[in-house]
C-alpha atoms as a PDB file:
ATOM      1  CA  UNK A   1     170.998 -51.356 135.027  1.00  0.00           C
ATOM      2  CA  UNK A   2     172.376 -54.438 137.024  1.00  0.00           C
ATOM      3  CA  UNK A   3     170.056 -55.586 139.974  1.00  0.00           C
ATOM      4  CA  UNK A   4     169.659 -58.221 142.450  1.00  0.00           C
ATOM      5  CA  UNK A   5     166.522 -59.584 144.397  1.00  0.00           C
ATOM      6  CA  UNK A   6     167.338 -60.275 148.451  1.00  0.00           C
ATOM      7  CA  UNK A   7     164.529 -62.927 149.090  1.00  0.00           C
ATOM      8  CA  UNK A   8     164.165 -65.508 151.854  1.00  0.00           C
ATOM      9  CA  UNK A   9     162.875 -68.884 150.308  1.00  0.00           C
ATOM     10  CA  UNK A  10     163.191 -72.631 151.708  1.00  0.00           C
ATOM     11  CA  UNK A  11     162.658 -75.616 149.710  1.00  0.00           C
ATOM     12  CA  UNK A  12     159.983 -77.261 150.958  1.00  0.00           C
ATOM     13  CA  UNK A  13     160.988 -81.059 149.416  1.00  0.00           C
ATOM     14  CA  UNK A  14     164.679 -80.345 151.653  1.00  0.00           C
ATOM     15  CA  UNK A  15     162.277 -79.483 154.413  1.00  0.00           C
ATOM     16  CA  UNK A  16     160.269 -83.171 154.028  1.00  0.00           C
ATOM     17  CA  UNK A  17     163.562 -84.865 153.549  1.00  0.00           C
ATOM     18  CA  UNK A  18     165.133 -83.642 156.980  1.00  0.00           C
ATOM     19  CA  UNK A  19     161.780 -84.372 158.989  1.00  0.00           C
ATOM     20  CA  UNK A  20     162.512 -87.743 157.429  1.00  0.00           C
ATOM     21  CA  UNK A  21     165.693 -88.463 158.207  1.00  0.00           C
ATOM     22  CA  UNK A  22     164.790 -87.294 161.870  1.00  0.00           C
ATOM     23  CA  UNK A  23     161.752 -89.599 161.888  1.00  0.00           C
ATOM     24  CA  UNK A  24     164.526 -92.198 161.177  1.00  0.00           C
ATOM     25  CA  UNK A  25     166.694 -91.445 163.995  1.00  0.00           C
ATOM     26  CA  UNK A  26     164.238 -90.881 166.034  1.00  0.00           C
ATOM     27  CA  UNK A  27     163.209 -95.232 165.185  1.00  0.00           C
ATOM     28  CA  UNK A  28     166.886 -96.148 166.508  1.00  0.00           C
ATOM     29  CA  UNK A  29     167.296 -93.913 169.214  1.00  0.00           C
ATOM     30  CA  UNK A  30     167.314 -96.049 172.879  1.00  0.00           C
ATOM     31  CA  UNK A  31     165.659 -92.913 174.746  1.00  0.00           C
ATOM     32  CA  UNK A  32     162.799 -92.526 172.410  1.00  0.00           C
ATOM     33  CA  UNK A  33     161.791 -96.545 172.869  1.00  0.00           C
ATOM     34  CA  UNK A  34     158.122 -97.336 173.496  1.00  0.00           C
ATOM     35  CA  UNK A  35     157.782 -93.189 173.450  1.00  0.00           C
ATOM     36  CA  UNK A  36     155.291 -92.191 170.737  1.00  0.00           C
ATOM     37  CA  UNK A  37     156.605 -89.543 168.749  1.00  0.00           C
ATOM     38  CA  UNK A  38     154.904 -87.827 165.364  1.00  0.00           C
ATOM     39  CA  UNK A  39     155.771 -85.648 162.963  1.00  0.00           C
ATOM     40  CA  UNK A  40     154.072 -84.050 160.565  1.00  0.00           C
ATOM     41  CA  UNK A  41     154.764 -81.759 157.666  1.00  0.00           C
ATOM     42  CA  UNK A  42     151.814 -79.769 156.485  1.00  0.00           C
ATOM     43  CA  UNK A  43     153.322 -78.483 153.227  1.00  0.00           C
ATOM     44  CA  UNK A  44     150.505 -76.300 152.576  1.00  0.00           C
ATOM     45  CA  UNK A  45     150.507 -74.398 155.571  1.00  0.00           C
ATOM     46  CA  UNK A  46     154.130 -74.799 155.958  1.00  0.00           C
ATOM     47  CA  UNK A  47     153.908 -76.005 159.689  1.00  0.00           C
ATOM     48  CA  UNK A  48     155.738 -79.114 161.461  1.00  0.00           C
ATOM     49  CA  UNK A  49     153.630 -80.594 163.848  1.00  0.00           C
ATOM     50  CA  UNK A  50     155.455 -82.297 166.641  1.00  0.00           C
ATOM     51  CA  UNK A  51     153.925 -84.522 169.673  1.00  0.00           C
ATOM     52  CA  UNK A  52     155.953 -86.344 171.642  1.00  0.00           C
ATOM     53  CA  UNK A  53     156.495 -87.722 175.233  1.00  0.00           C
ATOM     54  CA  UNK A  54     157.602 -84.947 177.915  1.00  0.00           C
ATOM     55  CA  UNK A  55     159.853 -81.976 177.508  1.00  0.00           C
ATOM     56  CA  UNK A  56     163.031 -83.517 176.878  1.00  0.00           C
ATOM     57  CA  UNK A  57     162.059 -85.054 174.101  1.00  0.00           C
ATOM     58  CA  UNK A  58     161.103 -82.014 172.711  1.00  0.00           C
ATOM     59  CA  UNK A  59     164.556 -80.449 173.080  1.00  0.00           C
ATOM     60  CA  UNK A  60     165.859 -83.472 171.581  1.00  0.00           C
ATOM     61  CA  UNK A  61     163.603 -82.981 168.550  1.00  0.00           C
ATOM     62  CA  UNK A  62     164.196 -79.529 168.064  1.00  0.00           C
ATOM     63  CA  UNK A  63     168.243 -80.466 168.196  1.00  0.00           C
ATOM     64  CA  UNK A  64     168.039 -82.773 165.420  1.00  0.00           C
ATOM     65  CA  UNK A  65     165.572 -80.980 162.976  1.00  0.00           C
ATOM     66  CA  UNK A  66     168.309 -77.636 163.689  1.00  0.00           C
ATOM     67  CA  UNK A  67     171.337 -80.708 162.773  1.00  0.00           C
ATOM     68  CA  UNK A  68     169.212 -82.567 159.958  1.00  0.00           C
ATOM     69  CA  UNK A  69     168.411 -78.749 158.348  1.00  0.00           C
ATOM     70  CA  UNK A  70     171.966 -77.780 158.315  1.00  0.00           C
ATOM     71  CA  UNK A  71     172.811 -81.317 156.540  1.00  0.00           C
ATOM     72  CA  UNK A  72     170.187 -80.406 153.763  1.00  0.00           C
ATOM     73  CA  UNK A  73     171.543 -77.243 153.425  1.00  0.00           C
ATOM     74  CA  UNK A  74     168.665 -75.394 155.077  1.00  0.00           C
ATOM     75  CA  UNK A  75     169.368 -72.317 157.359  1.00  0.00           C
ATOM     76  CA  UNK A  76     167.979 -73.484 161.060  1.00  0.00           C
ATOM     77  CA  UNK A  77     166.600 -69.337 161.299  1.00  0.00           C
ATOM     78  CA  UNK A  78     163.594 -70.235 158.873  1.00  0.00           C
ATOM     79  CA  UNK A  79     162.173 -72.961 161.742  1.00  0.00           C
ATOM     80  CA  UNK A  80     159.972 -70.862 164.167  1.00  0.00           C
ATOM     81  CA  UNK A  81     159.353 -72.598 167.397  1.00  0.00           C
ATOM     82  CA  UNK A  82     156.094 -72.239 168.826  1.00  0.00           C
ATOM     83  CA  UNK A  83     154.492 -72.653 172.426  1.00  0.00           C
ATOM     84  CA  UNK A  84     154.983 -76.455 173.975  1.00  0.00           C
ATOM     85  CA  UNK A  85     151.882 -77.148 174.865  1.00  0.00           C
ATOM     86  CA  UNK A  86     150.563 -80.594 176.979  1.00  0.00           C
ATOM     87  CA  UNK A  87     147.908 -83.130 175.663  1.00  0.00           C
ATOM     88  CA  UNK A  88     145.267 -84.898 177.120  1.00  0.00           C
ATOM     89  CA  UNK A  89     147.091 -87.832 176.451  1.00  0.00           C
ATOM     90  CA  UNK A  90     150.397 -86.541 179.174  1.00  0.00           C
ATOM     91  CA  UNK A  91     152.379 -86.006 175.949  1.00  0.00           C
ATOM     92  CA  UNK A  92     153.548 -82.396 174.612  1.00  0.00           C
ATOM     93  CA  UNK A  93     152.649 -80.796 171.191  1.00  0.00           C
ATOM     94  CA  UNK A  94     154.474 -78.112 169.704  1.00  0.00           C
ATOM     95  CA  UNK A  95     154.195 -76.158 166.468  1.00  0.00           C
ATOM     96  CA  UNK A  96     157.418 -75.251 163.957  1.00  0.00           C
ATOM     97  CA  UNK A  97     156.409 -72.977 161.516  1.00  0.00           C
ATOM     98  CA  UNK A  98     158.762 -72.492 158.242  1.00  0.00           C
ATOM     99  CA  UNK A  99     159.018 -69.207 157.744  1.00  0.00           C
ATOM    100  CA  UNK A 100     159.509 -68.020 154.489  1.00  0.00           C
ATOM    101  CA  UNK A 101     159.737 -64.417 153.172  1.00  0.00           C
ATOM    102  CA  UNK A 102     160.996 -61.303 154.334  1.00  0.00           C
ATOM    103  CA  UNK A 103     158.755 -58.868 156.762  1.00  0.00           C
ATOM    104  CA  UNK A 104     158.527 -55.518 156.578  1.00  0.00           C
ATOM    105  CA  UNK A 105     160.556 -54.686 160.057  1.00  0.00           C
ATOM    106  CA  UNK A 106     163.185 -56.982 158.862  1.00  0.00           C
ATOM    107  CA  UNK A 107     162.900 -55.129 154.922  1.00  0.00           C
ATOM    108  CA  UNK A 108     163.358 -51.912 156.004  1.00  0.00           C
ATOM    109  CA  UNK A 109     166.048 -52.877 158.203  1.00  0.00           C
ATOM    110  CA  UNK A 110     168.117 -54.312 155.093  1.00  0.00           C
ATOM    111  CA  UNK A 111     167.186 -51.252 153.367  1.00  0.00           C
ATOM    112  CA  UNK A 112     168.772 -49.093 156.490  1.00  0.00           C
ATOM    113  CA  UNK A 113     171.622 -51.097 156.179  1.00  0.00           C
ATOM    114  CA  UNK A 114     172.397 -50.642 152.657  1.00  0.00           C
ATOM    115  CA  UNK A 115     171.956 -46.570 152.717  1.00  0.00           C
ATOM    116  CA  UNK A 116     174.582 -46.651 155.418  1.00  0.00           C
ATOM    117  CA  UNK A 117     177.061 -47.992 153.193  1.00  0.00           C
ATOM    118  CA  UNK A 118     177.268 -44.744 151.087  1.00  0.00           C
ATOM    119  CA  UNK A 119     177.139 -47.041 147.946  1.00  0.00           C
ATOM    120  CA  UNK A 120     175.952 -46.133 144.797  1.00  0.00           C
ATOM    121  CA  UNK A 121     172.824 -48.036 144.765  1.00  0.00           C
ATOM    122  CA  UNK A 122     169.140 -48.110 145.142  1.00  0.00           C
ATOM    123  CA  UNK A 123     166.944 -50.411 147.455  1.00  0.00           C
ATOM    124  CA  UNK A 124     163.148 -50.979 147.050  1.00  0.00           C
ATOM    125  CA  UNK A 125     160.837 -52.906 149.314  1.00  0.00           C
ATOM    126  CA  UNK A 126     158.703 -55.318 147.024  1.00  0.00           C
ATOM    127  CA  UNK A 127     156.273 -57.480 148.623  1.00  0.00           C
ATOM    128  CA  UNK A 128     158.727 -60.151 150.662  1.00  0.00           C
ATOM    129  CA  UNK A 129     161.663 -59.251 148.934  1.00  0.00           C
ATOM    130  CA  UNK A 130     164.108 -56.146 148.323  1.00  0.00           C
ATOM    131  CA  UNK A 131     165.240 -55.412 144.984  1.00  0.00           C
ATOM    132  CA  UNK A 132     169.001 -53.952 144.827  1.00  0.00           C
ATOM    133  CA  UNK A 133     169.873 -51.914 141.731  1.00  0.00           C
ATOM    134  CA  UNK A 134     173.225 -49.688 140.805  1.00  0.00           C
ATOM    135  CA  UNK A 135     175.407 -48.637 138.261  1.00  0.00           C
ATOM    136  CA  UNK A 136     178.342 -50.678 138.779  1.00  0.00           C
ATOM    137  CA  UNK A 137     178.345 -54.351 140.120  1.00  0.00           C
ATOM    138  CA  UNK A 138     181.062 -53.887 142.803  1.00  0.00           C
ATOM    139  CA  UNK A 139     178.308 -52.158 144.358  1.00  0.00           C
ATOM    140  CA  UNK A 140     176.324 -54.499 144.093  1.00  0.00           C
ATOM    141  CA  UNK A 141     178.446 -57.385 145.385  1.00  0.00           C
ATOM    142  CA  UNK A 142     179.282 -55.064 148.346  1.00  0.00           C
ATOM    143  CA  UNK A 143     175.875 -55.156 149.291  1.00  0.00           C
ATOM    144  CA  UNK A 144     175.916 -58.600 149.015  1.00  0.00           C
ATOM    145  CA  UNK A 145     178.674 -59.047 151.236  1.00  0.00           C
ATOM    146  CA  UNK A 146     177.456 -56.427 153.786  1.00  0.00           C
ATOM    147  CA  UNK A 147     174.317 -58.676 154.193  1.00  0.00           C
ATOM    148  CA  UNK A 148     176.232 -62.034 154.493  1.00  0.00           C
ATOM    149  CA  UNK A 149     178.343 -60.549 157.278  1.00  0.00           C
ATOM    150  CA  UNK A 150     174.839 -59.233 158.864  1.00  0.00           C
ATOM    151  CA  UNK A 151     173.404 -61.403 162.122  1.00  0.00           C
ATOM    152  CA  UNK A 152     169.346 -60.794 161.046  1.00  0.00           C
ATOM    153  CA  UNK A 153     166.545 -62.838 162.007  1.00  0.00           C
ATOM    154  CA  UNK A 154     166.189 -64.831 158.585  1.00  0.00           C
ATOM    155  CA  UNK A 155     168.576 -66.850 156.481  1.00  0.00           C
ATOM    156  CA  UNK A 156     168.419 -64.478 153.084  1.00  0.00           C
ATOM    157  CA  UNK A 157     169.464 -65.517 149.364  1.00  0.00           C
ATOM    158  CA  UNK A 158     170.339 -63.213 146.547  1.00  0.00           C
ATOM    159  CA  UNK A 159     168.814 -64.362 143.023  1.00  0.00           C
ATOM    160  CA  UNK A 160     167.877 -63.012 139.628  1.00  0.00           C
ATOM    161  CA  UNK A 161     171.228 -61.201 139.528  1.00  0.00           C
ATOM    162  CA  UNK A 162     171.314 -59.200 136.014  1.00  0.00           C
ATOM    163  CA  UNK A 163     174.322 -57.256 134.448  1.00  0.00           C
END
């Protein structure tokens, strides 16, 4: 029976090469000059840690990680911004967590979605993924297509199609 998997995955060494290439901009950019800026990519934990000067620079930051992950192919939607919080030093700190996996809320709304359509196919929650099956892979790629065209909360991917 033909089936697809709807995950939500990020590739963690795209990830470390956009936080690069900001940390490089971030070297020749005039307004961040004698401003002490760090970023750092716990890949474990799958957290950016960001401390920099005020506020502003902040909103800059966040600008060019949401440019430098579209550039890598990345989907900005898997960067979760966190509180800005203020140092004892006068700088701010933030936390961006990469978010990676589908939740339940979001699951079940997918699944919603797809018995809508009327289509000749099956949807099952597993873990942080759905798992599509039907008869027929029109149906399939309808469901595909019906998700694409969807506005939800994470950037999704459809793997391990099988005929």
């Amino acid at each position: 029976m033909p089936s697809f998997d709807i995950v939500s995955k990020v590739d963690l060494q795209e990830v470390d090469n956009a936080v690069n290439n900001v940390r490089k901009e971030l070297d020749t950019r005039f307004d961040f000059r004698n401003v002490k800026t760090d970023l750092d990519l716990n890949r474990k934990e799958k957290v950016l840690h960001v401390v920099t000067g005020d506020e502003m620079k902040m909103r800059a930051i966040q600008d060019l990680l949401k440019v430098h992950f579209t550039r890598r192919k990345l989907d900005p939607r898997s960067m979760e911004f966190k509180e800005l919080e203020a140092t004892s030093q006068g700088r701010v700190k933030m936390d961006i967590l990469i978010k990676e996996g589908i939740s339940k809320d979001t699951a079940q709304k997918i699944v919603k979605l797809i018995k809508a359509q009327k289509l000749k196919v099956q949807a099952a929650i597993q873990d942080e993924q759905v798992r599509v099956t039907g008869k027929k892979i029109d149906d399939l790629q309808a469901v595909i297509k019906l998700l694409d065209d969807q506005e939800l909360d994470v950037p999704l991917q459809h793997v391990n199609m099988k005929s």
